[in-house]
N, C-alpha and C. Protein backbone atom coordinates (compact mmCIF):
# COMPACT_ATOMS: atom_id res chain seq x y z
N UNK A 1 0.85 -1.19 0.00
CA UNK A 1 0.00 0.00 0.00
C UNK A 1 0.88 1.24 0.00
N UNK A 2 0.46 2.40 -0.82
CA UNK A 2 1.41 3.54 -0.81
C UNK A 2 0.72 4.51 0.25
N UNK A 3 1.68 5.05 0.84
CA UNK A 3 0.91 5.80 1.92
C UNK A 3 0.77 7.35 1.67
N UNK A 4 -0.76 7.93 1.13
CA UNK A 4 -0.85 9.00 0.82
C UNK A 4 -0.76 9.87 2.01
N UNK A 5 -0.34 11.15 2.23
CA UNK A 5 -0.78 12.23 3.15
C UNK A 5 -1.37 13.21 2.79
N UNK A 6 -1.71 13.45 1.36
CA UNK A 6 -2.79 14.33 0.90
C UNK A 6 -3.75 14.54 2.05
N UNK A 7 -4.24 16.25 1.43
CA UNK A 7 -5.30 16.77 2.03
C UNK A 7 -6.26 16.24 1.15
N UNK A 8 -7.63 15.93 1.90
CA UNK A 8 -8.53 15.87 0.45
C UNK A 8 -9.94 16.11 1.04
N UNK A 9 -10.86 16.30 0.16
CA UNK A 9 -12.18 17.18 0.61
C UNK A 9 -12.92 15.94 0.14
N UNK A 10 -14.17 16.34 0.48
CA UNK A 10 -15.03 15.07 0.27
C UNK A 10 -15.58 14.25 -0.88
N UNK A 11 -14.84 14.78 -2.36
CA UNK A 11 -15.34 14.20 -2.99
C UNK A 11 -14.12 12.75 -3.16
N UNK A 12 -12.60 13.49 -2.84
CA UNK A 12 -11.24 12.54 -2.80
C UNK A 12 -11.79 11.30 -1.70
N UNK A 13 -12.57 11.70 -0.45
CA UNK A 13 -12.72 10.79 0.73
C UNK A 13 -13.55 10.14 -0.28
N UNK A 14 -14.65 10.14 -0.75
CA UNK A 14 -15.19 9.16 -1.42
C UNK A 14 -14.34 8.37 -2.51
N UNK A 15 -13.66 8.84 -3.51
CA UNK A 15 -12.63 8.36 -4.06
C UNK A 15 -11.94 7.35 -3.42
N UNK A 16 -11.22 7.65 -2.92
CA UNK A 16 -9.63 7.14 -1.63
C UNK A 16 -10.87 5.73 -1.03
N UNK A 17 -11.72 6.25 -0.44
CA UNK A 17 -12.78 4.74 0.16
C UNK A 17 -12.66 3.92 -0.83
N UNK A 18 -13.11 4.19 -1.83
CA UNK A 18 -13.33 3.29 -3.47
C UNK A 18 -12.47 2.39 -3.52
N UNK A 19 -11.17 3.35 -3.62
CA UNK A 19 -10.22 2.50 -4.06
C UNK A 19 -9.12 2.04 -3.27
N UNK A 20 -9.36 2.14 -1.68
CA UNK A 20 -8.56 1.34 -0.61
C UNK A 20 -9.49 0.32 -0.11
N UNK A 21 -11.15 0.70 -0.02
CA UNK A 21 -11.45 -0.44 0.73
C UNK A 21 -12.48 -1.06 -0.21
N UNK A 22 -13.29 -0.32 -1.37
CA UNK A 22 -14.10 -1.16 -2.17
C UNK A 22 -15.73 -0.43 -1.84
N UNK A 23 -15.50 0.35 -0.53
CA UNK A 23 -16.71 1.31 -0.13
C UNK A 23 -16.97 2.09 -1.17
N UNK A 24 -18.62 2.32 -0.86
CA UNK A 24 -19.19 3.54 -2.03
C UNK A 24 -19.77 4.03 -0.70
N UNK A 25 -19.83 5.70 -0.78
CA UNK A 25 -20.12 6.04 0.03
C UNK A 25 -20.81 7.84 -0.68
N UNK A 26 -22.07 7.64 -0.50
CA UNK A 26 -22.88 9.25 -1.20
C UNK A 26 -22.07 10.12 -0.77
N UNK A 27 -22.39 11.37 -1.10
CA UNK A 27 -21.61 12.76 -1.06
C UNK A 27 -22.55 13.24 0.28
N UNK A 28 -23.72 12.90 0.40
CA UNK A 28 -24.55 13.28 1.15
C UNK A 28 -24.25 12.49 2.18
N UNK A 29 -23.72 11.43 2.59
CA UNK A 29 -23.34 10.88 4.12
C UNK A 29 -22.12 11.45 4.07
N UNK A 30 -20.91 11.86 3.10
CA UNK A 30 -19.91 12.41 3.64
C UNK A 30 -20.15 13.66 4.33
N UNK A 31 -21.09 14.84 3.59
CA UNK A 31 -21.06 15.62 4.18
C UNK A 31 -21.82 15.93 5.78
N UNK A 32 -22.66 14.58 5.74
CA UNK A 32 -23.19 14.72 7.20
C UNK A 32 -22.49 14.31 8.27
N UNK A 33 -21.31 13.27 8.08
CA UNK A 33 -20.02 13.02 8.91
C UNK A 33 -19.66 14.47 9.45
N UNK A 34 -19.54 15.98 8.72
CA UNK A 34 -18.50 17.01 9.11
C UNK A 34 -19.74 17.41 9.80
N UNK A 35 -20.82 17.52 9.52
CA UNK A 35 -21.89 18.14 10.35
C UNK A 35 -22.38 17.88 11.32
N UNK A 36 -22.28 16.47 11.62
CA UNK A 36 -22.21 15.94 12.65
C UNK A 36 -20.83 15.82 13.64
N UNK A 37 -20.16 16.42 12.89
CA UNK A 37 -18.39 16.51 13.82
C UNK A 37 -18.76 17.89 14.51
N UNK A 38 -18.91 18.53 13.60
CA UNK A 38 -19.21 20.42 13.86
C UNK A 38 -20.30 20.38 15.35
N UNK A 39 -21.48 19.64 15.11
CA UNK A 39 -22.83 19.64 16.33
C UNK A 39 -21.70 19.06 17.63
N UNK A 40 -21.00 17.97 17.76
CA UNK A 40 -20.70 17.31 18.42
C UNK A 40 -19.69 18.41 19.15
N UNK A 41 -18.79 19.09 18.25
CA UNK A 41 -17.96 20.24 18.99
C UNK A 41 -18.33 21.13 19.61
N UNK A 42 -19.39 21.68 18.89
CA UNK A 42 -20.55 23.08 19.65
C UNK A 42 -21.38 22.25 21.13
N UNK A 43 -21.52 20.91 21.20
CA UNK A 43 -21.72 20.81 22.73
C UNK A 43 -20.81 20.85 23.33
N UNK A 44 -19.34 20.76 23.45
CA UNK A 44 -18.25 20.79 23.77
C UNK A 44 -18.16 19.53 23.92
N UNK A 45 -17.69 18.70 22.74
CA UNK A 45 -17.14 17.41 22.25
C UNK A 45 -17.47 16.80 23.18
N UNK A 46 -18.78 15.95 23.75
CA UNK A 46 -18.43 15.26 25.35
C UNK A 46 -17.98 13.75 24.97
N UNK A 47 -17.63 12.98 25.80
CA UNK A 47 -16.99 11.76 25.45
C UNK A 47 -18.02 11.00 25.36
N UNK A 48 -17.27 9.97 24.03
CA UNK A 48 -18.44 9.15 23.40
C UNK A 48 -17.85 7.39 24.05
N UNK A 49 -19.11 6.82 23.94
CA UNK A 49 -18.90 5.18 24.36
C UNK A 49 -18.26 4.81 23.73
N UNK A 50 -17.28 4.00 23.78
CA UNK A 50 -16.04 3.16 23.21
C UNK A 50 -17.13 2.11 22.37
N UNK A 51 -18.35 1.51 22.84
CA UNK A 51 -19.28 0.45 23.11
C UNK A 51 -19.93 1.13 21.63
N UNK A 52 -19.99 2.20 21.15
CA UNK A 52 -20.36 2.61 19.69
C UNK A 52 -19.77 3.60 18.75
N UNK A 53 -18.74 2.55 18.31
CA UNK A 53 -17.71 3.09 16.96
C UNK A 53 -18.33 3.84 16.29
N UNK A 54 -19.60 3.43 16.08
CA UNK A 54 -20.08 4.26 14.44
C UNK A 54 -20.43 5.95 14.99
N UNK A 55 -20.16 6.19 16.48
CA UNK A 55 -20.43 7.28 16.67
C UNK A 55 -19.29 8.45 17.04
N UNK A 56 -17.78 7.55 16.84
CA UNK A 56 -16.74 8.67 16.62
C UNK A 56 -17.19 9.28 15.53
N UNK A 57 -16.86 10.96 16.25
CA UNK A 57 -16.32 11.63 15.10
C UNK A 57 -15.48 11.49 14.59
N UNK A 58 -15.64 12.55 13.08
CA UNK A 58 -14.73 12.17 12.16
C UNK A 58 -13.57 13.45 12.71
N UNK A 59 -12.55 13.07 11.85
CA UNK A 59 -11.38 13.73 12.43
C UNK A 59 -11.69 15.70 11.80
N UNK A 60 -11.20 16.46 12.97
CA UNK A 60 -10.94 17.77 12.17
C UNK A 60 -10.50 18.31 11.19
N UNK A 61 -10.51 18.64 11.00
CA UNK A 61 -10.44 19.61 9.19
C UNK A 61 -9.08 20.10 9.22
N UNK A 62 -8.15 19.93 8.48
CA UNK A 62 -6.79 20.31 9.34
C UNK A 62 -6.93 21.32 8.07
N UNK A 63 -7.49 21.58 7.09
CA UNK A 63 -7.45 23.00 6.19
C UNK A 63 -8.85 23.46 5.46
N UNK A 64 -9.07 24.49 4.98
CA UNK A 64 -10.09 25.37 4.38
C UNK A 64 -9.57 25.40 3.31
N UNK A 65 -10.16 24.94 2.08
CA UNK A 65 -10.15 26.08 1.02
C UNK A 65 -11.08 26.66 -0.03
N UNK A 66 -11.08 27.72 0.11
CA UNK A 66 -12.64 28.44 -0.23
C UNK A 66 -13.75 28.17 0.27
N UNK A 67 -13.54 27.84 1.54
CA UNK A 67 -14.95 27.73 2.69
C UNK A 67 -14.66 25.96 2.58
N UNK A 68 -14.10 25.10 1.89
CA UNK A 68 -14.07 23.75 2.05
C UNK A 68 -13.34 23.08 2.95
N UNK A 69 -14.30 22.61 3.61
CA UNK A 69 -13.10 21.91 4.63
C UNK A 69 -11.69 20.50 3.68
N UNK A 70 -10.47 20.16 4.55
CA UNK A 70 -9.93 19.33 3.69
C UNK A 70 -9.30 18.51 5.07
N UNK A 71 -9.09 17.20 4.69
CA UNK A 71 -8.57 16.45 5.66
C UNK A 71 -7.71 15.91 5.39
N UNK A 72 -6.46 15.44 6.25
CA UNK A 72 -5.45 14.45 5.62
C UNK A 72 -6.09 13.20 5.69
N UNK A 73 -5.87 12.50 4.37
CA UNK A 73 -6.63 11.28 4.24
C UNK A 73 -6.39 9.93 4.97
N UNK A 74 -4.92 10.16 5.68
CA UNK A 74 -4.32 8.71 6.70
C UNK A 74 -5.48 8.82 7.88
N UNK A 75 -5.84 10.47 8.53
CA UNK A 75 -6.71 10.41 9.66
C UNK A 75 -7.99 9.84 9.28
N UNK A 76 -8.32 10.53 7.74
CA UNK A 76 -9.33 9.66 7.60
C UNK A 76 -9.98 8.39 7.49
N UNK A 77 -8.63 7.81 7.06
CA UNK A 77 -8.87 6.16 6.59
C UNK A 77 -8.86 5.58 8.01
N UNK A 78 -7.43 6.08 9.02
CA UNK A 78 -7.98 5.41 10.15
C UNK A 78 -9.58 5.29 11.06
N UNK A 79 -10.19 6.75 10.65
CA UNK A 79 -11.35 6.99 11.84
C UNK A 79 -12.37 5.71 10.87
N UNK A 80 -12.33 5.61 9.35
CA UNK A 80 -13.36 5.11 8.59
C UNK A 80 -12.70 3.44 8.72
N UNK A 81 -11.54 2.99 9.75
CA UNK A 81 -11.76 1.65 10.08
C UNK A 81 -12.58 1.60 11.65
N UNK A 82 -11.88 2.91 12.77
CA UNK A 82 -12.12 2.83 13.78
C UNK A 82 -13.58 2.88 14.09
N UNK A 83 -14.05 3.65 13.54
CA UNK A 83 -16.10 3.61 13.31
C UNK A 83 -16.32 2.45 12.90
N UNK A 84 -15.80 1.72 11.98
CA UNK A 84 -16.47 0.31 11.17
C UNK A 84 -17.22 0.52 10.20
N UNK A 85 -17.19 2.72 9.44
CA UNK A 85 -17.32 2.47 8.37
C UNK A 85 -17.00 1.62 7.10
N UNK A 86 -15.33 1.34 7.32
CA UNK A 86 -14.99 0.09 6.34
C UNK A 86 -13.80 -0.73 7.16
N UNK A 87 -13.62 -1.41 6.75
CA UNK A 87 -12.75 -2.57 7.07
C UNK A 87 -11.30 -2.66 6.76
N UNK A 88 -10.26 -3.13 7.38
CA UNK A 88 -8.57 -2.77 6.81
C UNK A 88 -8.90 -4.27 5.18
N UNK A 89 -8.35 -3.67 4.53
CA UNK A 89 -8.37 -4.43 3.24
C UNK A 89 -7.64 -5.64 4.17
N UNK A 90 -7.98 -6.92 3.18
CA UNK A 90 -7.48 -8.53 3.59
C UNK A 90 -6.22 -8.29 3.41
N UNK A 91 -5.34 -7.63 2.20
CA UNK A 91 -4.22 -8.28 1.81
C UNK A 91 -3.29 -7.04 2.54
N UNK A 92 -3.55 -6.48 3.72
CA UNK A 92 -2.64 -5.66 4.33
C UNK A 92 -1.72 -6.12 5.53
């Protein structure tokens, strides 16, 4: 596996899923992942049950551009095994 550190915005996170784990994933659940990161911060992030993965947030936005948020894609791929959005590929 080559290890990207690209920033990438949500249409690359859907991409990068595709083609590391075989996930399809709408534009419309990506963008409710950040909106639901954003709600979760404005209560002041409280700690979530270990007991339900699918309810980490997703990782912060480590850049903007032109109002877009962008993420490095290693944080992402890890949080999208640690949730159990997708799975570490077999042949890793």
């Amino acid at each position: 596996m080559t290890h990207r550190h690209d920033v990438v915005g949500y249409a690359e996170i859907i991409e990068h899923a595709l083609k590391d784990f075989g996930v399809e994933f709408p534009m419309s659940t990506v963008r409710n992942w950040e909106k639901y990161r954003r709600a979760w911060v404005a209560k002041g992030s409280p700690t979530r049950s270990g007991l339900r993965p699918r309810e980490i947030p997703m990782p912060e936005p480590i850049a903007h551009v032109n109002g877009v948020p962008g993420w490095c894609w290693q944080e992402i791929r890890a949080w999208l095994i640690a949730s159990q959005r997708a799975s570490e590929p077999s042949g890793e």
